[in-house]
N, C-alpha and C. Protein backbone atom coordinates (compact mmCIF):
# COMPACT_ATOMS: atom_id res chain seq x y z
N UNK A 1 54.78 112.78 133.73
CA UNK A 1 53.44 112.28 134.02
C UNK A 1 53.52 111.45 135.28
N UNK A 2 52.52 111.53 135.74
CA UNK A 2 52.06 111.36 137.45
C UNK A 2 51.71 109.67 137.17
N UNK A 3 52.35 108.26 136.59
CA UNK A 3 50.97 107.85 136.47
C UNK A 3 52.38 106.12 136.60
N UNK A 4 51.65 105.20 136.91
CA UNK A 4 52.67 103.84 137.33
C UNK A 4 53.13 103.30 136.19
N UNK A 5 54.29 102.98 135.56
CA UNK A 5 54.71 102.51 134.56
C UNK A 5 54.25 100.88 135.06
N UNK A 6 53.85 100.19 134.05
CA UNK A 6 53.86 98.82 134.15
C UNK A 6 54.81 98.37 132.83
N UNK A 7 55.55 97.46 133.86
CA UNK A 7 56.44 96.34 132.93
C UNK A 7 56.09 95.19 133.56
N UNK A 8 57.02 94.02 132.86
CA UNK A 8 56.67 93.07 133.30
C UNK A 8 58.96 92.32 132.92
N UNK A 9 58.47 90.99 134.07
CA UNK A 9 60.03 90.95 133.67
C UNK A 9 60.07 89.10 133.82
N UNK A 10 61.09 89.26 132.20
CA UNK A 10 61.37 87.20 132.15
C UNK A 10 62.45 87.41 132.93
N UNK A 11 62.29 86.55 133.70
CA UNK A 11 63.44 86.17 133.89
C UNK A 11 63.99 84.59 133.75
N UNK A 12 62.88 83.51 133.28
CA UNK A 12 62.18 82.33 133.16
C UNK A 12 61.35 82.19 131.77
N UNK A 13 61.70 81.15 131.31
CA UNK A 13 60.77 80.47 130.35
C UNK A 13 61.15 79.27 129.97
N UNK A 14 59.44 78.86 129.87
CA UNK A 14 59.76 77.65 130.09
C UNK A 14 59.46 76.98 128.48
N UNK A 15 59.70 75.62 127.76
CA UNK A 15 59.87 75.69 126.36
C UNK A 15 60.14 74.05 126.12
N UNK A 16 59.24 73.72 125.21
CA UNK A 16 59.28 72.44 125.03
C UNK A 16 60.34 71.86 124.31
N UNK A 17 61.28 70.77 124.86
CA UNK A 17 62.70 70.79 123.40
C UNK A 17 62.48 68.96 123.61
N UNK A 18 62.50 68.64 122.24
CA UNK A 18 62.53 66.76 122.29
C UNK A 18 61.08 66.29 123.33
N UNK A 19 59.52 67.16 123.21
CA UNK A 19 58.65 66.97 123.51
C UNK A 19 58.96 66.82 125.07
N UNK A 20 59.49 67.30 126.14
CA UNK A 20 60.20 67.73 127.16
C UNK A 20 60.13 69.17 127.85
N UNK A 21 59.71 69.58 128.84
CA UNK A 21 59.56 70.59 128.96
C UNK A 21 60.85 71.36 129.60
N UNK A 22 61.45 72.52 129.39
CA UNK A 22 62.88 72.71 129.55
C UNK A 22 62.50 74.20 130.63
N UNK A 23 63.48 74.25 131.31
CA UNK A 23 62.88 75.62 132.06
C UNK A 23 64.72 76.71 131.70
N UNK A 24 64.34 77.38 130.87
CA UNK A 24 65.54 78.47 130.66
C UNK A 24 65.86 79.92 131.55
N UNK A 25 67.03 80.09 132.11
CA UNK A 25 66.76 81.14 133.09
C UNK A 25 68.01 82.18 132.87
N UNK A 26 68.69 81.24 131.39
CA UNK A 26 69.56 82.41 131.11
C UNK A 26 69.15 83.39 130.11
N UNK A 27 69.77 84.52 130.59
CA UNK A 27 69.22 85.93 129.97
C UNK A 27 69.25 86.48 128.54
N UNK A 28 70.58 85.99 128.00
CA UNK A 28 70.54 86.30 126.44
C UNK A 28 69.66 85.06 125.92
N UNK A 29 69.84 83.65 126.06
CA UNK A 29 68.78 82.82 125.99
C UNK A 29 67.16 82.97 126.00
N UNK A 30 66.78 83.18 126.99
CA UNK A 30 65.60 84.37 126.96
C UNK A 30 65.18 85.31 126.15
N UNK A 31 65.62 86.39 125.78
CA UNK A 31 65.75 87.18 124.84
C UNK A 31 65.91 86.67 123.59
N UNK A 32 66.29 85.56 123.05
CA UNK A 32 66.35 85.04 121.85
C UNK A 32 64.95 84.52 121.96
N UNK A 33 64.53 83.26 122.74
CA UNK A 33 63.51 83.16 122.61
C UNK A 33 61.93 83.84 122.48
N UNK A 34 61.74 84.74 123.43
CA UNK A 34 61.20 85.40 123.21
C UNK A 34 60.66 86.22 122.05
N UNK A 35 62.21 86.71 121.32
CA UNK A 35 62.08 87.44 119.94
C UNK A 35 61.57 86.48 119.12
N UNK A 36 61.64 85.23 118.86
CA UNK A 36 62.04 84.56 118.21
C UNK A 36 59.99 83.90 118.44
N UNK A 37 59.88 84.14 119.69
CA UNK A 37 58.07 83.73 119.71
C UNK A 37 57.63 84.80 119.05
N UNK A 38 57.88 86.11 119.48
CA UNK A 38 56.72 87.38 118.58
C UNK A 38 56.94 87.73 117.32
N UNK A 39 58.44 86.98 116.86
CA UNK A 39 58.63 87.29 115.51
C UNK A 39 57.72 86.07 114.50
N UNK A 40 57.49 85.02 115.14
CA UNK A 40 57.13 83.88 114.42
C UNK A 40 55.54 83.51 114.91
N UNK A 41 54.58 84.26 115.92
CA UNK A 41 53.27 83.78 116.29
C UNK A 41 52.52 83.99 115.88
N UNK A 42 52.53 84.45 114.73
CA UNK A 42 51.50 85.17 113.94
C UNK A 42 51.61 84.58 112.13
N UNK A 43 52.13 83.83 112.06
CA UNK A 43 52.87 83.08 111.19
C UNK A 43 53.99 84.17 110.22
N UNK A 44 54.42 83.54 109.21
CA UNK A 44 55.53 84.63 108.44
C UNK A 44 54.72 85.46 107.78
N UNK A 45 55.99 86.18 107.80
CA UNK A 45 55.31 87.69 106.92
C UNK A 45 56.21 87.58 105.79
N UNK A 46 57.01 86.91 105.39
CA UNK A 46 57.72 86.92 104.31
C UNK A 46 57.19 86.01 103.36
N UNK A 47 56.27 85.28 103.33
CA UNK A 47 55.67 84.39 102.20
C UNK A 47 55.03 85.04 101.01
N UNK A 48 54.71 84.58 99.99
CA UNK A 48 54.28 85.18 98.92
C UNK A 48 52.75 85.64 98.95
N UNK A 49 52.16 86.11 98.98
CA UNK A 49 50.61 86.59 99.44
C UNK A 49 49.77 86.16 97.91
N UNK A 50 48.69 85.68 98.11
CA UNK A 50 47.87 85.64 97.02
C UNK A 50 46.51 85.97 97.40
N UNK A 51 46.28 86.58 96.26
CA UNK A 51 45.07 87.85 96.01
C UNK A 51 43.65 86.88 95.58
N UNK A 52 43.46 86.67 96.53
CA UNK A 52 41.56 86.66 96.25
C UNK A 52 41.65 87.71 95.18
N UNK A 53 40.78 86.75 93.81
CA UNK A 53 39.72 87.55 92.88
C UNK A 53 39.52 88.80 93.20
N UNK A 54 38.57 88.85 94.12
CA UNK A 54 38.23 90.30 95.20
C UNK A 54 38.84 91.19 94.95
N UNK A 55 40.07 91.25 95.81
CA UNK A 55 40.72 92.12 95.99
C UNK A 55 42.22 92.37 94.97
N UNK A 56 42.01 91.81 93.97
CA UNK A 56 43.14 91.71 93.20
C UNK A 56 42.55 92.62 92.24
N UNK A 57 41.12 93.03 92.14
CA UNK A 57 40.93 93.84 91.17
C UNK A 57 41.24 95.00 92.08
N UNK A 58 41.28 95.29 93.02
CA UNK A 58 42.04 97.13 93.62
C UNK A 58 43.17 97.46 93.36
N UNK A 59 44.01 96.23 93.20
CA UNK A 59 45.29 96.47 93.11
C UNK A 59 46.21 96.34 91.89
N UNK A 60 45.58 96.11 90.93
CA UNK A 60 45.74 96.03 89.70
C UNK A 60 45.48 97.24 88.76
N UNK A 61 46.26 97.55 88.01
CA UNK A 61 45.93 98.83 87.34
C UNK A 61 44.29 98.81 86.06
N UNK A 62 43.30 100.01 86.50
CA UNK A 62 42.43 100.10 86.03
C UNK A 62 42.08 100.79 85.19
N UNK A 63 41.40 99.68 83.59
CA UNK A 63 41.33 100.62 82.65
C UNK A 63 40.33 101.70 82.43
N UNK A 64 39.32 101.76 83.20
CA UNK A 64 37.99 102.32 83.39
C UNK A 64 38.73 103.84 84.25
N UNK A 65 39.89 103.93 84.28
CA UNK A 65 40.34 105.36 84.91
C UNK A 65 40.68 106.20 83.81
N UNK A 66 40.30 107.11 83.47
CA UNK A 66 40.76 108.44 82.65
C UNK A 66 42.39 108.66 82.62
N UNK A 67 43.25 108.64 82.33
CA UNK A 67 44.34 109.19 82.45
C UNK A 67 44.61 110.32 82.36
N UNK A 68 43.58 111.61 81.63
CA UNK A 68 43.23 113.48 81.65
C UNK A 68 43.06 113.53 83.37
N UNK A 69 43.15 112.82 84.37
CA UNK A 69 42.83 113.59 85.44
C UNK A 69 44.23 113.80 85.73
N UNK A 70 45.22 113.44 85.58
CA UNK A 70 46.23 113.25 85.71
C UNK A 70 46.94 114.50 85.10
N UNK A 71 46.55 115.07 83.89
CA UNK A 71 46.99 116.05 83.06
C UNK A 71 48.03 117.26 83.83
N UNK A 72 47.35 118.04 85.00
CA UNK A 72 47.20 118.80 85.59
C UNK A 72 47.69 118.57 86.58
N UNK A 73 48.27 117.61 87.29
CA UNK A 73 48.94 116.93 88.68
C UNK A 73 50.09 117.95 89.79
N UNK A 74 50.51 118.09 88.03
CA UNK A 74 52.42 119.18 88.56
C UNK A 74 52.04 120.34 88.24
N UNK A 75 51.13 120.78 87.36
CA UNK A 75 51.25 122.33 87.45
C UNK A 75 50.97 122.87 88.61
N UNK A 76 52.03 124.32 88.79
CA UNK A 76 52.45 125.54 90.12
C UNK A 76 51.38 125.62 90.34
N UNK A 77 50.93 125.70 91.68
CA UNK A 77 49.40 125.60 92.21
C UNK A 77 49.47 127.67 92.13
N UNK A 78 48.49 127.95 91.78
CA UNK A 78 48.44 129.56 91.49
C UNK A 78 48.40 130.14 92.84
N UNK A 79 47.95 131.29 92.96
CA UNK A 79 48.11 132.43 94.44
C UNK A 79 46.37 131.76 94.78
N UNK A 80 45.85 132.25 94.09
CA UNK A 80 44.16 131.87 94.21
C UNK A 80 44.02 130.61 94.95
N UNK A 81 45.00 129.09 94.29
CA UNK A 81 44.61 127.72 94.71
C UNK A 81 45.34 128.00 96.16
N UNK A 82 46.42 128.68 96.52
CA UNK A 82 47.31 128.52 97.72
C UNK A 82 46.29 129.26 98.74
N UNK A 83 46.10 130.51 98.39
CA UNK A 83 44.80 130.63 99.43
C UNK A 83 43.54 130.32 100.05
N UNK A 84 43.11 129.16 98.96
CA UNK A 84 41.97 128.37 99.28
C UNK A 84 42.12 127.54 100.27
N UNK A 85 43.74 126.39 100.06
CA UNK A 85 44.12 125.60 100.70
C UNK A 85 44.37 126.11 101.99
N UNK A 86 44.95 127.30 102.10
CA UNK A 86 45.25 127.96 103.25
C UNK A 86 43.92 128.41 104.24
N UNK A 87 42.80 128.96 103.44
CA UNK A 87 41.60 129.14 104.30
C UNK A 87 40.98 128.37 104.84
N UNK A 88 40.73 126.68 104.02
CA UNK A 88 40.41 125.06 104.69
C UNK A 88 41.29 124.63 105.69
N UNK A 89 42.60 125.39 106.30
CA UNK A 89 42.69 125.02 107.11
C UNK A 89 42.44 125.07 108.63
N UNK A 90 42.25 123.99 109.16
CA UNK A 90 41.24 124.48 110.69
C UNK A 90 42.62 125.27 111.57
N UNK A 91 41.21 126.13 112.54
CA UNK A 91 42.07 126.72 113.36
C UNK A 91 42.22 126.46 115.09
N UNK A 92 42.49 126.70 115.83
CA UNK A 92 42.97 126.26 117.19
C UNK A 92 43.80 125.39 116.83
N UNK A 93 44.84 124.35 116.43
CA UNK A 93 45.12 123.60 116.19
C UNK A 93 47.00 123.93 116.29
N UNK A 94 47.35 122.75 117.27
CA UNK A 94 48.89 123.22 117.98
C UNK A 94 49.48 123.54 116.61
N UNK A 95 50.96 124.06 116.66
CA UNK A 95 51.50 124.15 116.15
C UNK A 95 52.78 123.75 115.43
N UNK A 96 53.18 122.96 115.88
CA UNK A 96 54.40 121.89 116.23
C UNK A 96 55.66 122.46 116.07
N UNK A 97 56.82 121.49 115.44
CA UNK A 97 58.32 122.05 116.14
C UNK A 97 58.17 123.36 115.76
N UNK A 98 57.53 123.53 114.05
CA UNK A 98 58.13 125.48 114.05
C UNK A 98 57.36 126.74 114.48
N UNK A 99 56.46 126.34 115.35
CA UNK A 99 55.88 127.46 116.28
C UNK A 99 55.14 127.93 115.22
N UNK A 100 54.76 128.00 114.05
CA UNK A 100 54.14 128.32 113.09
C UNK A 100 52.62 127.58 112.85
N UNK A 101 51.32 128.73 113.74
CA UNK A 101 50.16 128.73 113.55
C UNK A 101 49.16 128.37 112.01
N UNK A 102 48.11 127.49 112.09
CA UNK A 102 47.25 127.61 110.79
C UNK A 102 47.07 129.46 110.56
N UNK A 103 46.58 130.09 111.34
CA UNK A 103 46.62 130.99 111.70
C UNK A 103 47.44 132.39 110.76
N UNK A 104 48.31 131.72 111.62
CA UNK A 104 49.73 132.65 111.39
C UNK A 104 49.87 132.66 109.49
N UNK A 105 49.39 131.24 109.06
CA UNK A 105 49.63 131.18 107.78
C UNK A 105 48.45 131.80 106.91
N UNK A 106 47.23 131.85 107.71
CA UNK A 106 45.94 131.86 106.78
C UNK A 106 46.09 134.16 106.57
N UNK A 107 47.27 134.34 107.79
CA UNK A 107 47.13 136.39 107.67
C UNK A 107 48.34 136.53 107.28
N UNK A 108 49.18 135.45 106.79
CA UNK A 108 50.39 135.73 106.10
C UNK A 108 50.46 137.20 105.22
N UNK A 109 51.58 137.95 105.04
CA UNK A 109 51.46 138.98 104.14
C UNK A 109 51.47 138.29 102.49
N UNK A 110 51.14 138.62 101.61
CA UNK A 110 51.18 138.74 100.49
C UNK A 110 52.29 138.06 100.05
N UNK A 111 53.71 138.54 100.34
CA UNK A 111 54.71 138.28 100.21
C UNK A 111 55.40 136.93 100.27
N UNK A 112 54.88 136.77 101.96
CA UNK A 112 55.03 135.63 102.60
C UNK A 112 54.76 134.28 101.81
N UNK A 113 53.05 134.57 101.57
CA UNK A 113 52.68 133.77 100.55
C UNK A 113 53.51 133.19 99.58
N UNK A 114 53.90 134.53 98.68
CA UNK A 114 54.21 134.16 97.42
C UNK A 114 55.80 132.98 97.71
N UNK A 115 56.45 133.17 99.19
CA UNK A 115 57.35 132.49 99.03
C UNK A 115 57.42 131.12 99.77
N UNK A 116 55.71 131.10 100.05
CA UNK A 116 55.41 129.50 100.56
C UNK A 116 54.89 128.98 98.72
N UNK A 117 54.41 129.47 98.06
CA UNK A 117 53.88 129.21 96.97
C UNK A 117 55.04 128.66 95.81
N UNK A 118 56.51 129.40 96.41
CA UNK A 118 57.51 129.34 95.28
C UNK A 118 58.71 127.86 96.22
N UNK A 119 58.62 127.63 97.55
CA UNK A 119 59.03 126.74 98.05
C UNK A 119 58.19 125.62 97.43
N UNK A 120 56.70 125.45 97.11
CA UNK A 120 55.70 124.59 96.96
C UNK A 120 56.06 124.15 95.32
N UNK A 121 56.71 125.28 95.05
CA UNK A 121 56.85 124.87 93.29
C UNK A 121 58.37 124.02 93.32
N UNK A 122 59.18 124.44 94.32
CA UNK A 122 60.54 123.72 94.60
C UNK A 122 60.53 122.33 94.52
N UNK A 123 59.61 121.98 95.63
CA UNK A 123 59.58 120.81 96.56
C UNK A 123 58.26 119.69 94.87
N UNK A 124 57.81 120.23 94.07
CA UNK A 124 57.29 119.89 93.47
C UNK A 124 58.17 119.04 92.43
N UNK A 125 58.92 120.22 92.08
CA UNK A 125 60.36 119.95 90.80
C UNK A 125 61.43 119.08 91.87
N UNK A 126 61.53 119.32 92.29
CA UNK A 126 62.72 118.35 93.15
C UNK A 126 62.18 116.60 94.05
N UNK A 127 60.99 116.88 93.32
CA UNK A 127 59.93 115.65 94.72
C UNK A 127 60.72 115.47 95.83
N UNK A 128 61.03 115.97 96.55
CA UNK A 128 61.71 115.92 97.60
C UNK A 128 61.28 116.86 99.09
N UNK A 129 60.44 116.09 100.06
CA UNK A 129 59.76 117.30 101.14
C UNK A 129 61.05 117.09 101.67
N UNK A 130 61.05 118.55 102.62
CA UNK A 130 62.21 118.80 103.15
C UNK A 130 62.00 118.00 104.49
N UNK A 131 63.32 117.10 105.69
CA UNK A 131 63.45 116.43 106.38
C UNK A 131 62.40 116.99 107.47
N UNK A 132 62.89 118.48 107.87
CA UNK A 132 62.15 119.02 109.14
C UNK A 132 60.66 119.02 108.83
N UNK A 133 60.11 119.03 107.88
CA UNK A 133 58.65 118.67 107.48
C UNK A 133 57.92 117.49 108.00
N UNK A 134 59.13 116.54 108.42
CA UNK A 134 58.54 115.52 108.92
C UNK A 134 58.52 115.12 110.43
N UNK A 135 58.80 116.13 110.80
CA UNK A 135 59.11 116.17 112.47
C UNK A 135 57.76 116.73 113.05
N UNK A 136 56.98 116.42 114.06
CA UNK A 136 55.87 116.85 115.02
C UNK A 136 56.05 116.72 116.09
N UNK A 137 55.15 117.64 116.97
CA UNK A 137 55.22 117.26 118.49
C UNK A 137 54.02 116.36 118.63
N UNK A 138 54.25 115.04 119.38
CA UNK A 138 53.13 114.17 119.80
C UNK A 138 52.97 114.50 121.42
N UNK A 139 51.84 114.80 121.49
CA UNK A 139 51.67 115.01 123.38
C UNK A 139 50.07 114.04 123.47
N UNK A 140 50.73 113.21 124.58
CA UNK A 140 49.54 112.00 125.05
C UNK A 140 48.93 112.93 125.71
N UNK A 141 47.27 112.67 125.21
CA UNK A 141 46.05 113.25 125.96
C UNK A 141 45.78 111.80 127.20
N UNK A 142 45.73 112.08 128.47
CA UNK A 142 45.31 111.06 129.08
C UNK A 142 43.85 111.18 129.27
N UNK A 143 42.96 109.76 129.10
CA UNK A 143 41.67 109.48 129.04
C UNK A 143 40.94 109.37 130.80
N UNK A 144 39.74 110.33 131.05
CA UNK A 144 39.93 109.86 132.38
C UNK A 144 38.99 108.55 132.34
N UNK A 145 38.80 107.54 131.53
CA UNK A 145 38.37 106.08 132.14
C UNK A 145 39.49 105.54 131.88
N UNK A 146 39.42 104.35 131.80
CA UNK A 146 40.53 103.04 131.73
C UNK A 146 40.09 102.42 130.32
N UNK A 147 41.00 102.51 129.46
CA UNK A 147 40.94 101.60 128.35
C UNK A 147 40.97 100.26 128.37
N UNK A 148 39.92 99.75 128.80
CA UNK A 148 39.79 98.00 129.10
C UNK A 148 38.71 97.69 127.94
N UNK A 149 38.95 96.70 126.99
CA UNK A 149 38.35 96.00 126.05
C UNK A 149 37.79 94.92 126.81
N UNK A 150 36.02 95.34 126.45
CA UNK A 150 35.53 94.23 126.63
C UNK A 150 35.04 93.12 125.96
């Protein structure tokens, strides 16, 4: 891409020690500090959190839920449900690392199907998605204005 990287560079900071203002210009010094401002400016994230009323009822298990919806969760999704899912999916839409179209899947042969349907029953019994499942291609669309918050 055609376009100016902006960085910015410490080489300086300056830091109050014994109500004193200190000017630091060494480099691992720096770098500690620094980490040590963005890890802590926002206050901790390790404290114990407490739940407003509010919102403590979302997160709490609810008895007003059916547990029968649940019944049905793991059963083998049939040929019928796999082709439904397969027809909702939109089309033009890239393809990522395995070159493998919505497309390509929605005119699958018969066959094909049945052995995305029998991987689907795998990955069900094993709860386990396979690693490369989680791999995509990300490609930056550039915007032609300037993202400036006003």
């Amino acid at each position: 891409m055609e376009r100016e990287i902006k960085s910015i560079v410490l080489d300086k900071v300056l830091i109050k020690e014994n109500n004193e203002d200190k000017l630091i210009t060494d480099e691992e010094k720096i770098k500690d500090i620094v980490n040590d401002h963005f890890q802590n400016i926002a206050g901790s994230t390790n404290q114990r959190k407490i739940l407003s009323e509010y919102w403590a009822k979302f997160y709490f298990l609810q008895d007003e839920i059916n547990d029968i919806i649940y019944k049905d969760l793991m059963v083998e999704p049939t040929n019928d449900e796999l082709n439904e899912a397969l027809n909702k999916l939109s089309n033009n839409k890239a393809s990522g690392p395995t070159g493998i179209s919505n497309e390509m899947l929605k005119h699958a042969s018969p066959e094909f199907k049945e052995i995305i349907r029998k991987l689907i029953i795998l990955i069900f019994n094993n709860q386990e998605i396979p690693l490369e499942w989680k791999y995509a291609n990300v490609y930056p669309i550039p915007k032609p204005k300037s993202w400036v918050v006003n």
